[in-house]
Protein backbone atom coordinates (compact mmCIF):
# COMPACT_ATOMS: atom_id res chain seq x y z
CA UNK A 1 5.18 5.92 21.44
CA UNK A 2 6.38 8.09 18.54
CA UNK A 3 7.71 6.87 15.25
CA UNK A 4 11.60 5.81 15.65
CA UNK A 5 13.38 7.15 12.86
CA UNK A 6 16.20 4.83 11.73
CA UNK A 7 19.07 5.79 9.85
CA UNK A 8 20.07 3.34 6.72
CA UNK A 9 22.99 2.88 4.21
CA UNK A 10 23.92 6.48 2.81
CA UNK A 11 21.84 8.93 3.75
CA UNK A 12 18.37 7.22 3.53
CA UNK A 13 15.96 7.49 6.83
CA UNK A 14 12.97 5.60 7.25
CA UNK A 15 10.39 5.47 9.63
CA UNK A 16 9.24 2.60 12.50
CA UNK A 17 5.50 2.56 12.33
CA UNK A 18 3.66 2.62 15.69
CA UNK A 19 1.75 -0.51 16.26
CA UNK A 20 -2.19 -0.20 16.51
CA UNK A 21 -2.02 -0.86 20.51
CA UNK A 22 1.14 1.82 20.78
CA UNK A 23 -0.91 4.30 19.13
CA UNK A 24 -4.34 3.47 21.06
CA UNK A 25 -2.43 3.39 24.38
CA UNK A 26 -0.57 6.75 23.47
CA UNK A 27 -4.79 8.46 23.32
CA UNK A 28 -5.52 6.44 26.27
CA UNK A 29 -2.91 7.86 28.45
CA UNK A 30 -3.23 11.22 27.47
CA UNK A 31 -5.69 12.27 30.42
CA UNK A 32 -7.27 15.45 28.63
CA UNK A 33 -8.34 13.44 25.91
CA UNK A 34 -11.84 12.06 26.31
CA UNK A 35 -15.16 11.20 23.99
CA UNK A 36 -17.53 8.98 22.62
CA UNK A 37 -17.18 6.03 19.83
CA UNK A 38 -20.73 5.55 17.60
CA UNK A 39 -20.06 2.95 15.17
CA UNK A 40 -22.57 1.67 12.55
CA UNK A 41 -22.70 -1.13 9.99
CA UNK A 42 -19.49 -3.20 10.97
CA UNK A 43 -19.54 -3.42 14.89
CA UNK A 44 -17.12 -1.84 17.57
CA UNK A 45 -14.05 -2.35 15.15
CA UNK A 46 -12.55 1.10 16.15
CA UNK A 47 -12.87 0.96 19.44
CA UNK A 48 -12.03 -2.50 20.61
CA UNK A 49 -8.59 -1.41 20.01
CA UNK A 50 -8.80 1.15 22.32
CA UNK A 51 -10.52 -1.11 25.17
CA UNK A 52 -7.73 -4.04 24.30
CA UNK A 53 -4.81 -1.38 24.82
CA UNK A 54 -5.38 -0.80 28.16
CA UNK A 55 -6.01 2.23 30.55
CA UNK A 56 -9.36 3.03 28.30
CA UNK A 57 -11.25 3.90 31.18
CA UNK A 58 -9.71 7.43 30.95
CA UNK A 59 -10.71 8.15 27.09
CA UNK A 60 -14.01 6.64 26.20
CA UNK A 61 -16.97 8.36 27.83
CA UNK A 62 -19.42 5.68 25.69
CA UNK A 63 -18.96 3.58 22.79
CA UNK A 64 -22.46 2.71 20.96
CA UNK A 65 -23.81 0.90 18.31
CA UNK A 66 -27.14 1.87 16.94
CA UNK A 67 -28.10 -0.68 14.74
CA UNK A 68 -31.63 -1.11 13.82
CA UNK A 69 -32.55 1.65 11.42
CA UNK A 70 -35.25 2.50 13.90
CA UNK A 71 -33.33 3.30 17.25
CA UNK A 72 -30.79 4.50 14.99
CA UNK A 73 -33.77 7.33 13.65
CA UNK A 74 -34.03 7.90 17.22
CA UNK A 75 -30.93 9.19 18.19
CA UNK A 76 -29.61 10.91 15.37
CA UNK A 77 -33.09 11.65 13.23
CA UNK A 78 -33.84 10.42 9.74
CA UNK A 79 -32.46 10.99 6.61
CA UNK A 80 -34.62 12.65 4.09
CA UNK A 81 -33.72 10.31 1.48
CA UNK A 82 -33.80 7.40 3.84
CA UNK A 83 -30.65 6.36 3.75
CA UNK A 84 -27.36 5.85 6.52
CA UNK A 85 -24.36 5.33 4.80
CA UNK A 86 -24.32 9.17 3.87
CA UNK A 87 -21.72 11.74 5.38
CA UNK A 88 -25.32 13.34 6.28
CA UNK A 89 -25.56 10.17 8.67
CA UNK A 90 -22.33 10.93 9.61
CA UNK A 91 -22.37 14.44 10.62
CA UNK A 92 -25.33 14.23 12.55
CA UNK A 93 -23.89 11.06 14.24
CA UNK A 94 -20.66 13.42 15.45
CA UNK A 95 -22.44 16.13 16.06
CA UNK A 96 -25.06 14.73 18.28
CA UNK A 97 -22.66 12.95 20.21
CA UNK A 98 -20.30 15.63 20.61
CA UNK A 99 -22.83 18.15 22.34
CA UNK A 100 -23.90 15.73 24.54
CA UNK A 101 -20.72 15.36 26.22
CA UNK A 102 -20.44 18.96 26.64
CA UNK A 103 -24.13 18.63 28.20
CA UNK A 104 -23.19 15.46 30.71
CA UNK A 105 -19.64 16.90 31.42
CA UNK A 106 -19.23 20.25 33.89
CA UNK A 107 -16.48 22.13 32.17
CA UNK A 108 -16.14 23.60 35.50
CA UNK A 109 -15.08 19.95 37.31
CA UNK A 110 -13.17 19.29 33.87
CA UNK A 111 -11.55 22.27 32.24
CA UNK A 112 -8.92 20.76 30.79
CA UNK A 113 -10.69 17.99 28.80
CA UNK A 114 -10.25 18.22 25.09
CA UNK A 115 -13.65 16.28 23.62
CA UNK A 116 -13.88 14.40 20.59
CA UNK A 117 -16.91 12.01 19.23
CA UNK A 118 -15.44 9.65 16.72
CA UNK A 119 -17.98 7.67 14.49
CA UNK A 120 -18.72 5.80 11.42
CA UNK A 121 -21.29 4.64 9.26
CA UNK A 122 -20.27 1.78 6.61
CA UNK A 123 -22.36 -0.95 4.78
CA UNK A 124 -20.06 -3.72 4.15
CA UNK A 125 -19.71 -6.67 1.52
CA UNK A 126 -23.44 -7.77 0.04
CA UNK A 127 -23.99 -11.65 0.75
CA UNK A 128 -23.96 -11.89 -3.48
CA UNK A 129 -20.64 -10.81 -2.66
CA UNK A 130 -21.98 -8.10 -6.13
CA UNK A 131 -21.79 -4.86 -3.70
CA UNK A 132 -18.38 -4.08 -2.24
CA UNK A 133 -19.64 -1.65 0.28
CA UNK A 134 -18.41 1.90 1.50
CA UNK A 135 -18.83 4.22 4.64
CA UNK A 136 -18.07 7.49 6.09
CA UNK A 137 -15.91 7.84 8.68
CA UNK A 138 -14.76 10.99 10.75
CA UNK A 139 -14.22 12.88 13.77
CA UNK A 140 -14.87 15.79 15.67
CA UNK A 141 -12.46 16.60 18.06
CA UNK A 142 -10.79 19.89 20.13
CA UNK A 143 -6.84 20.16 20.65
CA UNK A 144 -7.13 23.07 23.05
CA UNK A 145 -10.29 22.91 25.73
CA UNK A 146 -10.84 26.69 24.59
CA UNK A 147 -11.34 26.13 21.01
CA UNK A 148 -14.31 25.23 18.73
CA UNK A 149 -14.23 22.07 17.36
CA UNK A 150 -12.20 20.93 14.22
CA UNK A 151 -13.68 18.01 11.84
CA UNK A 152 -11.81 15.18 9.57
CA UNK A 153 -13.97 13.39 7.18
CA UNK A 154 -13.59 10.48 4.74
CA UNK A 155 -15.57 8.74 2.29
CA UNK A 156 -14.03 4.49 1.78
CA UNK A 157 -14.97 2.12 -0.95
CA UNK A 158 -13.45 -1.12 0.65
CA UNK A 159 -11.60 -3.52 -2.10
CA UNK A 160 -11.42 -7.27 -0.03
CA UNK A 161 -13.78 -9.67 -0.75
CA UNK A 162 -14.66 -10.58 2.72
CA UNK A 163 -16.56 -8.95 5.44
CA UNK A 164 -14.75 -10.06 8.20
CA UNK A 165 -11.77 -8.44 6.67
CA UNK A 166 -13.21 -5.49 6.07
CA UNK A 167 -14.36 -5.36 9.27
CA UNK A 168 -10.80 -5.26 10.68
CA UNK A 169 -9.47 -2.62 7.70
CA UNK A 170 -11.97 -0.15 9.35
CA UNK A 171 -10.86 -0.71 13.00
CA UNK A 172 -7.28 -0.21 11.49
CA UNK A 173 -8.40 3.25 9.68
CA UNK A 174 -10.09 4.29 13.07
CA UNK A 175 -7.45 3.83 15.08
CA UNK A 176 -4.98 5.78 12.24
CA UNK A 177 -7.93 8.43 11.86
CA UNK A 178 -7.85 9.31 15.75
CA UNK A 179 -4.21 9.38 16.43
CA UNK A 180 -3.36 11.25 13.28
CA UNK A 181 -5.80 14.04 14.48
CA UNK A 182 -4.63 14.39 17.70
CA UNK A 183 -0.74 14.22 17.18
CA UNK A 184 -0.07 14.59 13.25
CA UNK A 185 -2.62 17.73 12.73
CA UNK A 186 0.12 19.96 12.15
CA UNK A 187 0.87 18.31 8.93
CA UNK A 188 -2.23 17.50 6.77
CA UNK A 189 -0.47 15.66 3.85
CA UNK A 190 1.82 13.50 5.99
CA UNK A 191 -1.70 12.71 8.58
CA UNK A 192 -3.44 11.28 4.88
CA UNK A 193 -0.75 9.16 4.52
CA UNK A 194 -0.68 8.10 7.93
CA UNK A 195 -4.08 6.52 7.53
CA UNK A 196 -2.76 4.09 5.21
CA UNK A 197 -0.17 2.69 8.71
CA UNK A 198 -0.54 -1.52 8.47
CA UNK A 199 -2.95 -1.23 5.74
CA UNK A 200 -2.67 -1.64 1.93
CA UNK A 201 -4.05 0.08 -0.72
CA UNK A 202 -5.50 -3.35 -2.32
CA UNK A 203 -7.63 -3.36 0.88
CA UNK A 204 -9.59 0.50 1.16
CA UNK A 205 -9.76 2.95 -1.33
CA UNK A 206 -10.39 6.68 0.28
CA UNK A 207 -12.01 8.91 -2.62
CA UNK A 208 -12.73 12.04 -0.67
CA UNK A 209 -11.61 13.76 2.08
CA UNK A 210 -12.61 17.18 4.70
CA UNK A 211 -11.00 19.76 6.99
CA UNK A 212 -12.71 21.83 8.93
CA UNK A 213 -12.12 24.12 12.02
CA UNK A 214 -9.87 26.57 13.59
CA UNK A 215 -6.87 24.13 13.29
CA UNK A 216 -7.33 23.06 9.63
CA UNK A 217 -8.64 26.88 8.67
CA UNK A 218 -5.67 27.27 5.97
CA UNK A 219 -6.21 23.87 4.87
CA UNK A 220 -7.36 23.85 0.94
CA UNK A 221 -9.35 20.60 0.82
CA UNK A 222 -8.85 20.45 -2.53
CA UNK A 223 -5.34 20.07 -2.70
CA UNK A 224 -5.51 17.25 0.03
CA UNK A 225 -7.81 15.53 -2.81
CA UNK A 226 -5.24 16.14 -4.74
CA UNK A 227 -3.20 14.19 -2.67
CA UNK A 228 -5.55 11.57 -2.52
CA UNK A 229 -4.98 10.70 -6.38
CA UNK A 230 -0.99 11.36 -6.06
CA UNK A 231 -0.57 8.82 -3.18
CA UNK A 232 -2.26 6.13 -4.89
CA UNK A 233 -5.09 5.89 -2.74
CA UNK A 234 -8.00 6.73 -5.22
CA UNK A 235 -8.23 6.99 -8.84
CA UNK A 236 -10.29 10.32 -9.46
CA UNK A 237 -11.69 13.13 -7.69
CA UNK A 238 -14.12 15.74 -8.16
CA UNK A 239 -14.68 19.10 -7.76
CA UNK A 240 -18.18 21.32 -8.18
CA UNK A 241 -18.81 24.26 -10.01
CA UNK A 242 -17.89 25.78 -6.37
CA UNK A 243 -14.64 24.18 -6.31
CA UNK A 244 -15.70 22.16 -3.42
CA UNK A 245 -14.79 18.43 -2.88
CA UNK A 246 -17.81 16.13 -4.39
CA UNK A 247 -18.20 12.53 -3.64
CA UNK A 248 -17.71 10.99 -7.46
CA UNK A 249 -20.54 8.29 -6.42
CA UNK A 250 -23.12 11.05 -5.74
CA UNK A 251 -22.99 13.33 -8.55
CA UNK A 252 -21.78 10.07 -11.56
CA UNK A 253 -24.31 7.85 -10.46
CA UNK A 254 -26.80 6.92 -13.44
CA UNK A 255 -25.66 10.14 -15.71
CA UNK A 256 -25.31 10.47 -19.09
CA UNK A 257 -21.68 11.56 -19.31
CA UNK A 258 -19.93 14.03 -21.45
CA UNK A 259 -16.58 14.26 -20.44
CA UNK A 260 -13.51 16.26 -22.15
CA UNK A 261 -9.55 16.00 -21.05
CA UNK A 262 -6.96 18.34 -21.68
CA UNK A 263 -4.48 20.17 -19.33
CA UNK A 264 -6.46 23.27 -19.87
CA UNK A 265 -3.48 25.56 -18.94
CA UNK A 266 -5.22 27.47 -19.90
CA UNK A 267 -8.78 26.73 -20.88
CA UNK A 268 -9.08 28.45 -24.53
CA UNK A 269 -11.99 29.51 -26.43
CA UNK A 270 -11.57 26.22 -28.66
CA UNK A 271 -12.25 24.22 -25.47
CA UNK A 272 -15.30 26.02 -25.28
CA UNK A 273 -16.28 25.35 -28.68
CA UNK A 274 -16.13 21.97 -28.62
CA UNK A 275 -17.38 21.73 -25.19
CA UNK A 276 -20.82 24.11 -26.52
CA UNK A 277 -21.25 22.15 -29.96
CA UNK A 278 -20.17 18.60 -28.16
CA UNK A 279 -22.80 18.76 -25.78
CA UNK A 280 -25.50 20.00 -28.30
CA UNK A 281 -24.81 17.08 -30.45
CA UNK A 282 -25.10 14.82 -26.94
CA UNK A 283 -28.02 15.89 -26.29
CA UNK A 284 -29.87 15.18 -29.43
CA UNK A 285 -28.79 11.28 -29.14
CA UNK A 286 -31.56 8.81 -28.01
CA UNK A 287 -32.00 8.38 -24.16
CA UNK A 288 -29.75 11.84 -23.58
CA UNK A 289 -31.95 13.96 -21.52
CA UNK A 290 -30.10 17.29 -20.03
CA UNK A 291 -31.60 16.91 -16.66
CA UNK A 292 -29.67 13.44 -16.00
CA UNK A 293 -26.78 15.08 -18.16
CA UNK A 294 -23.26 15.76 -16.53
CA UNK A 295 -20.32 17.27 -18.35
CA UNK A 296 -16.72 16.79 -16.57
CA UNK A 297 -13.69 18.62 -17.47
CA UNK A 298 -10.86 16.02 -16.64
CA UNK A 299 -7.27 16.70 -15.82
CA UNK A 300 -4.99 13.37 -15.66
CA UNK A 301 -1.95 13.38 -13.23
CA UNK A 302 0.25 12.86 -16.19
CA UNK A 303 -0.37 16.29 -16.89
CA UNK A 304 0.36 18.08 -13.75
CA UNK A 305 4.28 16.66 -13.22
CA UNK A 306 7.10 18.90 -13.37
CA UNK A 307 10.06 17.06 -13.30
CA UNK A 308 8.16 13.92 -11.92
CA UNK A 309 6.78 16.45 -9.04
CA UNK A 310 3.16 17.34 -9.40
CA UNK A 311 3.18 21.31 -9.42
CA UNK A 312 0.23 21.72 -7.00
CA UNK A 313 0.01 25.59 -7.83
CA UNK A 314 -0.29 24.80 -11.26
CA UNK A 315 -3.30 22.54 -10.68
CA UNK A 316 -5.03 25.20 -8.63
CA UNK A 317 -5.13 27.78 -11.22
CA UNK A 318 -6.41 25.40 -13.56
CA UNK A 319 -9.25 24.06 -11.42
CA UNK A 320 -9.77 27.35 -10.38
CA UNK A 321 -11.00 28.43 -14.21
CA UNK A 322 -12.66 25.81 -14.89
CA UNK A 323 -14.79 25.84 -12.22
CA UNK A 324 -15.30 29.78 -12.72
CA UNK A 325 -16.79 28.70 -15.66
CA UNK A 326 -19.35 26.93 -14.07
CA UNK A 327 -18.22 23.24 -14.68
CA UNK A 328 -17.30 20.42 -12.85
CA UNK A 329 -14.28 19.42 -12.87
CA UNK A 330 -11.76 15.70 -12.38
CA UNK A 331 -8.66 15.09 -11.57
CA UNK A 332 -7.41 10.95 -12.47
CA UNK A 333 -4.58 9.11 -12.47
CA UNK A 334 -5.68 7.57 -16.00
CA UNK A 335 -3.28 8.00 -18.61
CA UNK A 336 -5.62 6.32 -21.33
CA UNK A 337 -9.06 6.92 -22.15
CA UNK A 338 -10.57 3.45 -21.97
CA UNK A 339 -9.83 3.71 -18.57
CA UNK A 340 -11.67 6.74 -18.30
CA UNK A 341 -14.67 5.06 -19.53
CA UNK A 342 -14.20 1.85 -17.19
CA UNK A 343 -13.79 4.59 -14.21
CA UNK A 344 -17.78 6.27 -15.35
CA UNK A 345 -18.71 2.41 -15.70
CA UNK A 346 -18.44 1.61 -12.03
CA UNK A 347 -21.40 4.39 -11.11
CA UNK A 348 -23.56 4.91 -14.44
CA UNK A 349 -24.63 2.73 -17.82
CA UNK A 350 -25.87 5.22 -18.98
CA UNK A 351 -24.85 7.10 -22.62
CA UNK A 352 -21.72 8.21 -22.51
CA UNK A 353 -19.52 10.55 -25.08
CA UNK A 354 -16.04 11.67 -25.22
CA UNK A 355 -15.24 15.28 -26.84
CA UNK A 356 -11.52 15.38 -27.96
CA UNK A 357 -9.46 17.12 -30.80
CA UNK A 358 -7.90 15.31 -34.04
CA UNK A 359 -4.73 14.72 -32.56
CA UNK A 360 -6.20 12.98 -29.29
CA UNK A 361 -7.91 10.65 -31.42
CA UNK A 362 -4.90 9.69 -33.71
CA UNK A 363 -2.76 9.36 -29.96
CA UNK A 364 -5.74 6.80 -28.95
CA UNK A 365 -4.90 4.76 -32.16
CA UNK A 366 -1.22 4.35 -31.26
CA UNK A 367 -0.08 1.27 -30.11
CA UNK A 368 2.74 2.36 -27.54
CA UNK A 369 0.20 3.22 -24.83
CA UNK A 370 -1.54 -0.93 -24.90
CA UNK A 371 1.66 -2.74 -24.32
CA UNK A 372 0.90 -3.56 -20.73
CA UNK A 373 -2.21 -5.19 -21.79
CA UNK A 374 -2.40 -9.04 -22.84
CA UNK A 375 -4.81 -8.06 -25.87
CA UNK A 376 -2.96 -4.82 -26.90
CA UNK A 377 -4.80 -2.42 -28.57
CA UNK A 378 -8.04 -4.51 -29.39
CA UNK A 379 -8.36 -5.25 -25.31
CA UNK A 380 -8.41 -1.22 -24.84
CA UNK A 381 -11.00 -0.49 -27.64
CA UNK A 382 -13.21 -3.21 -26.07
CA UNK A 383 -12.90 -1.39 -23.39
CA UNK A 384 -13.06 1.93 -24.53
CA UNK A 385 -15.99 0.97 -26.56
CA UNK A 386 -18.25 -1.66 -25.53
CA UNK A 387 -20.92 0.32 -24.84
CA UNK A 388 -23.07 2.72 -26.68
CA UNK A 389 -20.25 5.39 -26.00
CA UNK A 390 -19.24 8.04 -29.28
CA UNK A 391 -16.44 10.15 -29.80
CA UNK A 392 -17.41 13.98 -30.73
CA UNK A 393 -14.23 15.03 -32.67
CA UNK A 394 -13.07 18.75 -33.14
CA UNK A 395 -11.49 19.62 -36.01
CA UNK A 396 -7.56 21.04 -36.55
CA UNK A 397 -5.61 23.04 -38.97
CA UNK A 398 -3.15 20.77 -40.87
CA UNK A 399 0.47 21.88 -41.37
CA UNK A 400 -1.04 23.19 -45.04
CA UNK A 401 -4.01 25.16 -43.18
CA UNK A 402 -5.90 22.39 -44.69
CA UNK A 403 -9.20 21.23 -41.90
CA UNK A 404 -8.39 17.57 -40.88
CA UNK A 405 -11.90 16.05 -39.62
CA UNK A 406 -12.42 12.03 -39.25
CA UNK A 407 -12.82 12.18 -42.54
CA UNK A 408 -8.86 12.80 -43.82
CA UNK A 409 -6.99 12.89 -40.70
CA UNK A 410 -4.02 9.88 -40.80
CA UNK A 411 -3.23 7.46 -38.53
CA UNK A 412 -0.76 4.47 -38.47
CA UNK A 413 -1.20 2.16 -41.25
CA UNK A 414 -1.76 -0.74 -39.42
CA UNK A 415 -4.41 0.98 -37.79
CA UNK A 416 -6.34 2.15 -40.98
CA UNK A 417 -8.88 -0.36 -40.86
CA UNK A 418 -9.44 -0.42 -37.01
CA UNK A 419 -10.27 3.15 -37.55
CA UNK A 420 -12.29 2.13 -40.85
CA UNK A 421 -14.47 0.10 -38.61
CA UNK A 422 -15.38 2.56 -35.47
CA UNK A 423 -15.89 5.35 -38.05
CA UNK A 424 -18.23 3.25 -40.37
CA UNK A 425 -20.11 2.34 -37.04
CA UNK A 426 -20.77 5.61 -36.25
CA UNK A 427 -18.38 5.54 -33.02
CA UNK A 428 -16.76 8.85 -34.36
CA UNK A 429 -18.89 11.66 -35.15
CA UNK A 430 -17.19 15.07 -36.60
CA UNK A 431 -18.19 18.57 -34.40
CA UNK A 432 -18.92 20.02 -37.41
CA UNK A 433 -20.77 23.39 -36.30
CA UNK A 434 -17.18 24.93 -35.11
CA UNK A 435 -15.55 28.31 -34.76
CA UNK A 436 -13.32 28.54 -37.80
CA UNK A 437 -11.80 31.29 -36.84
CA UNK A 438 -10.57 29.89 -33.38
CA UNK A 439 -8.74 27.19 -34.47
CA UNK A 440 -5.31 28.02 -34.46
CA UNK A 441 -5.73 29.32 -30.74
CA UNK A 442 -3.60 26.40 -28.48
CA UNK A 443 -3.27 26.40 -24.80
CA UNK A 444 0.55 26.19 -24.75
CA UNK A 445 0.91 29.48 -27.08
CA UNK A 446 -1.63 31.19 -25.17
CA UNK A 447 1.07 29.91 -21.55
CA UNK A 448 4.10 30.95 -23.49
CA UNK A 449 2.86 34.61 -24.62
CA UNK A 450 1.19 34.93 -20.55
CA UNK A 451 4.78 33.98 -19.23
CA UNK A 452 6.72 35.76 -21.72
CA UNK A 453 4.65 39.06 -20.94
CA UNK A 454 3.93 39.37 -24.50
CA UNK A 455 0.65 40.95 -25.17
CA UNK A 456 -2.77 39.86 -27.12
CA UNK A 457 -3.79 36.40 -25.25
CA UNK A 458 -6.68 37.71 -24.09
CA UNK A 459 -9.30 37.57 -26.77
CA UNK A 460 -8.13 33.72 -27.36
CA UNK A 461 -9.51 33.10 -24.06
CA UNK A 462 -13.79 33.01 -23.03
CA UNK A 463 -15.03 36.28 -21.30
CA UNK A 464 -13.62 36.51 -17.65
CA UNK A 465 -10.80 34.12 -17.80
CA UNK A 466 -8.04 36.81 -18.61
CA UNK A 467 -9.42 39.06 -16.09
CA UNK A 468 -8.80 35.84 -13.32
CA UNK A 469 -5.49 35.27 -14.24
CA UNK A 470 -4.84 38.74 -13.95
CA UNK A 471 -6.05 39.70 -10.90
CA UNK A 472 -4.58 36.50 -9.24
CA UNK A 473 -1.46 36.46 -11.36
CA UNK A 474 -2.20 32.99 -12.65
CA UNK A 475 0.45 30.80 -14.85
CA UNK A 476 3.15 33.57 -14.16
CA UNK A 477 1.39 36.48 -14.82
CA UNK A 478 2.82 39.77 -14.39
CA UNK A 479 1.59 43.16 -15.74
CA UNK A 480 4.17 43.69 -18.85
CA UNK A 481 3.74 47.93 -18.56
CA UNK A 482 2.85 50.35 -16.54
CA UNK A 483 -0.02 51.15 -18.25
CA UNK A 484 -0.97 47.67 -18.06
CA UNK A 485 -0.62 47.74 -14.02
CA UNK A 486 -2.29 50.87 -13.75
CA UNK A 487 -5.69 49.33 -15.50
C-alpha cells in the first residue's frame, strides 16, 4: 500500500500516490489501530471512505454526527462565545471522544490497541454563495499503546464555489490527515505535504497548523507554518508575542492595522523608531482606537531565500526578536504591498496604515514589479489604496547627508505626478518626530559587523536584542575575544 517510487529519464524519481481506498484499507487492516470519527458541519465525508474500503469493522469503534447545536452542547459542552467552528470545538470534540474509548475499552482484553478519535468541525459555502466557509480538523491518536497521546491540528478556508465539492475536499483531507499520522509521523514536512495527495491547492487553503505530544515533542510548529507559506498552501501566517502559531482570522478580524515589512535581520533601533512614532501618529487618526489596534511586523518569503532555498534558521532568529519585543509578527508570500493590503482586506475594513522608509516608497512607484497585471501600475495603487489606508514614511540620509522626506525624495519621472496626486491627498504622511541621530544605523551593516566579529553593533540595536543574539549566537555570532567570552 506504500508509495511506488518510479525511476524516470536521468536521474529523476517520482512518487505513485496511494489512492484514497489504498490508504483507508492500509488503517483498516492494521488491527491495533482503532477509534472514533465525530464529524460536524459537512456529514460523514471522512469516514465513508473508510466504511467503502472495506474491512472497517476492525478500525471504527463509532462514527457520529452531532448536528443540532443543542445535542451537539450536550456532548461536548458549549462554547463560551457560542460558537462551533472553533479549534475550541475541536479539541473538546477529540478529547471527549478519545477518553471515552479508553473508558468503554478494557486495556486489559486489548493491550495492544493504539486509540485515536479523529474529528472535524467545518461550516461550509453560505447559500449567498458570499461566505466561503472554513473548519478545524484534527486528530488525536497513540502510535505505541504505552504512550500519551500525540495531536495534529489544522485550520481550512475552502476555495470551490460549491458545497458539494467541498464536501468531498474534506473527506479527501481526512483520509490524508489519518494516514499521514499514523505512517508519515516520522517526517513532519513531507506528512504537510502529504495532505495535499488528489487535492489542489485552488480547492483548500490550510493557514495554520499544530503538533503536539511525545512523538512531535521536537517539532517547532512554527517552522511547519513556515512551511505552510513555502509550499503554496497559504499566503500568510502569524505568530504572537509568544511566538506561538495564531489563526490570522482571529486576531485580524475588524482591526485597525499598522503593519511594517522589512527583513529585520536584524531589527535596529530605526525600526523601532518608526514603529514608536508610526503608531502614535495612527492612533491620533479618526476611528483609530488602541484597544481594536494591531501592529504586525511582516517578513515576505522573498526575503528569507538563499540561493532560491528559504534559510529556515535564518527566519527563526528573526521571529525570535521580534517577538521578544513583544510584537506580533507575519510571514507572506507577497512580494508587493497592495497585496498586503488586499490580504488585511479579507478579515477587517477597518483603518489601515503602512510604516515604511524612503526607499520602500520610491520601490512601490517602480513599474517593474506591475507587469503581470492588465492595468499596470494604476491596477496596484487601486489596490493598494482604495480605502482610507496612509503611508507613515521614515525619513533617510541622502548620499549628501541631506534628510530626504516625501517632500524631496525622487522617483521616476513618469511617476512624478502619480506621486503628486497620493501626496496632495494626504495618502503619504512624513514621521516627522524621528531619531536623528539613528539614521544611518541599517540592518545589513549591523549583519556584516555581527558576522565579521567586528565590534560596536550593539548600541544600534533596542535594549535586549544584542544580549539574545549573544547568548543564542544568532546571525553567526561568535564572541570575537576572550574577554568578550568571558562576560
Amino acid at each position: 500500500m506504500e508509495a511506488k517510487k518510479i525511476k524516470l529519464k536521468g536521474d529523476k524519481v517520482i512518487e505513485q500516490i496511494p489512492s484514497l481506498k489504498d490508504k483507508a484499507l492500509r488503517i483498516n487492516l492494521n488491527e491495533n489501530i482503532y477509534g472514533t470519527f465525530a464529524e460536524i458541519g459537512a456529514g460523514q465525508e471522512t469516514v465513508r471512505h473508510f466504511f467503502r474500503s472495506g474491512g472497517s469493522s476492525g478500525t471504527i469503534a463509532k462514527a457520529m454526527s452531532a448536528y443540532d447545536k443543542d445535542f451537539s452542547d450536550a456532548v461536548y459542552g458549549t462554547e463560551e462565545d457560542g460558537r462551533y467552528v472553533t479549534e475550541s470545538r475541536l479539541k473538546k470534540m477529540l478529547t471527549f471522544e478519545g477518553e471515552l474509548i479508553e473508558e468503554r475499552l478494557s486495556r486489559t482484553k486489548h493491550p495492544n490497541k493504539m486509540f485515536f478519535s479523529y474529528a472535524n468541525t467545518v461550516a461550509t459555502i453560505d447559500f449567498a454563495k458570499q461566505f466561503k466557509g472554513h473548519g478545524w480538523v484534527g486528530i488525536r491518536y497513540q502510535l505505541d499503546p504505552a504512550e500519551d497521546y500525540n495531536e495534529i491540528i489544522i485550520h481550512i478556508r475552502f476555495k470551490e464555489t460549491d458545497s458539494r465539492l467541498q464536501q468531498e475536499t474534506l473527506g479527501v483531507l481526512g483520509v490524508n490527515l489519518i494516514y499521514g499520522a499514523f505512517y508519515k509521523y516520522n517526517d513532519p514536512k513531507k506528512l504537510l505535504r502529504y495532505l495535499y495527495d488528489h487535492l489542489d491547492k485552488d480547492q483548500l487553503e490550510i493557514d495554520t497548523i499544530n503538533f503536539s505530544g511525545p512523538r512531535f515533542a521536537d517539532v517547532d510548529n512554527r517552522l511547519m507554518s513556515l512551511q505552510l507559506v513555502k509550499n503554496g498552501m497559504t499566503d500568510a501566517v502569524m505568530f504572537n508575542p509568544k511566538g506561538k502559531n495564531v489563526l490570522p482570522a482571529a486576531i485580524l478580524y475588524k482591526k485597525n492595522l499598522l503593519a511594517f515589512r522589512g527583513s529585520f535581520r536584524p531589527v535596529t533601533k530605526v525600526n523601532m523608531d518608526m514603529y514608536a512614532n508610526s503608531l502614535k501618529m495612527f492612533l491620533e487618526e479618526n476611528k483609530v482606537e488602541k484597544e481594536n489596534t494591531l501592529v504586525i511586523f511582516e517578513i515576505t518569503l522573498s526575503n528569507l531565500r538563499s540561493d532560491g532555498e528559504i534559510d529556515e534558521r535564518d527566519f527563526m532568529d528573526r521571529a525570535e526578536l521580534l517577538c521578544s519585543l513583544g510584537q506580533t509578527v507575519m510571514i507572506s508570500n507577497f512580494q508587493e504591498y497592495y497585496k498586503v493590503v488586499e490580504y488585511f482586506s479579507n478579515y477587517t475594513k477597518a483603518r489601515m496604515g503602512l510604516a515604511m522608509g524612503v526607499n520602500n516608497l520610491v520601490d512601490i512607484f517602480d513599474e517593474k514589479y506591475y507587469r503581470h497585471l492588465s492595468g499596470g501600475i494604476l491596477e496596484a495603487f487601486g489596490k493598494l489604496f482604495y480605502r482610507d489606508m496612509k503611508v507613515f514614511l521614515y525619513p533617510m540620509l541622502g548620499e549628501e547627508g541631506e534628510i530626504i522626506t516625501s517632500k524631496n525624495l525622487k522617483v521616476h519621472p513618469r511617476m512624478k505626478e502619480l506621486y503628486k496626486f497620493f501626496k496632495f491627498n494626504g495618502k503619504v504622511v512624513d514621521i516627522e518626530d524621528y531619531n536623528p541621530e539613528i539614521l544611518e544605523v541599517f540592518s545589513r551593516e549591523v549583519l556584516k559587523m555581527i558576522s565579521a566579529g567586528k565590534p560596536g553593533w550593539e548600541p544600534m540595536l533596542p535594549p535586549g536584542v544584542p544580549e539574545i543574539i549573544k547568548e543564542k549566537g544568532l546571525f553567526g555570532y561568535q564572541p570575537n575575544s576572550l574577554l568578550e567570552a568571558n562576560n
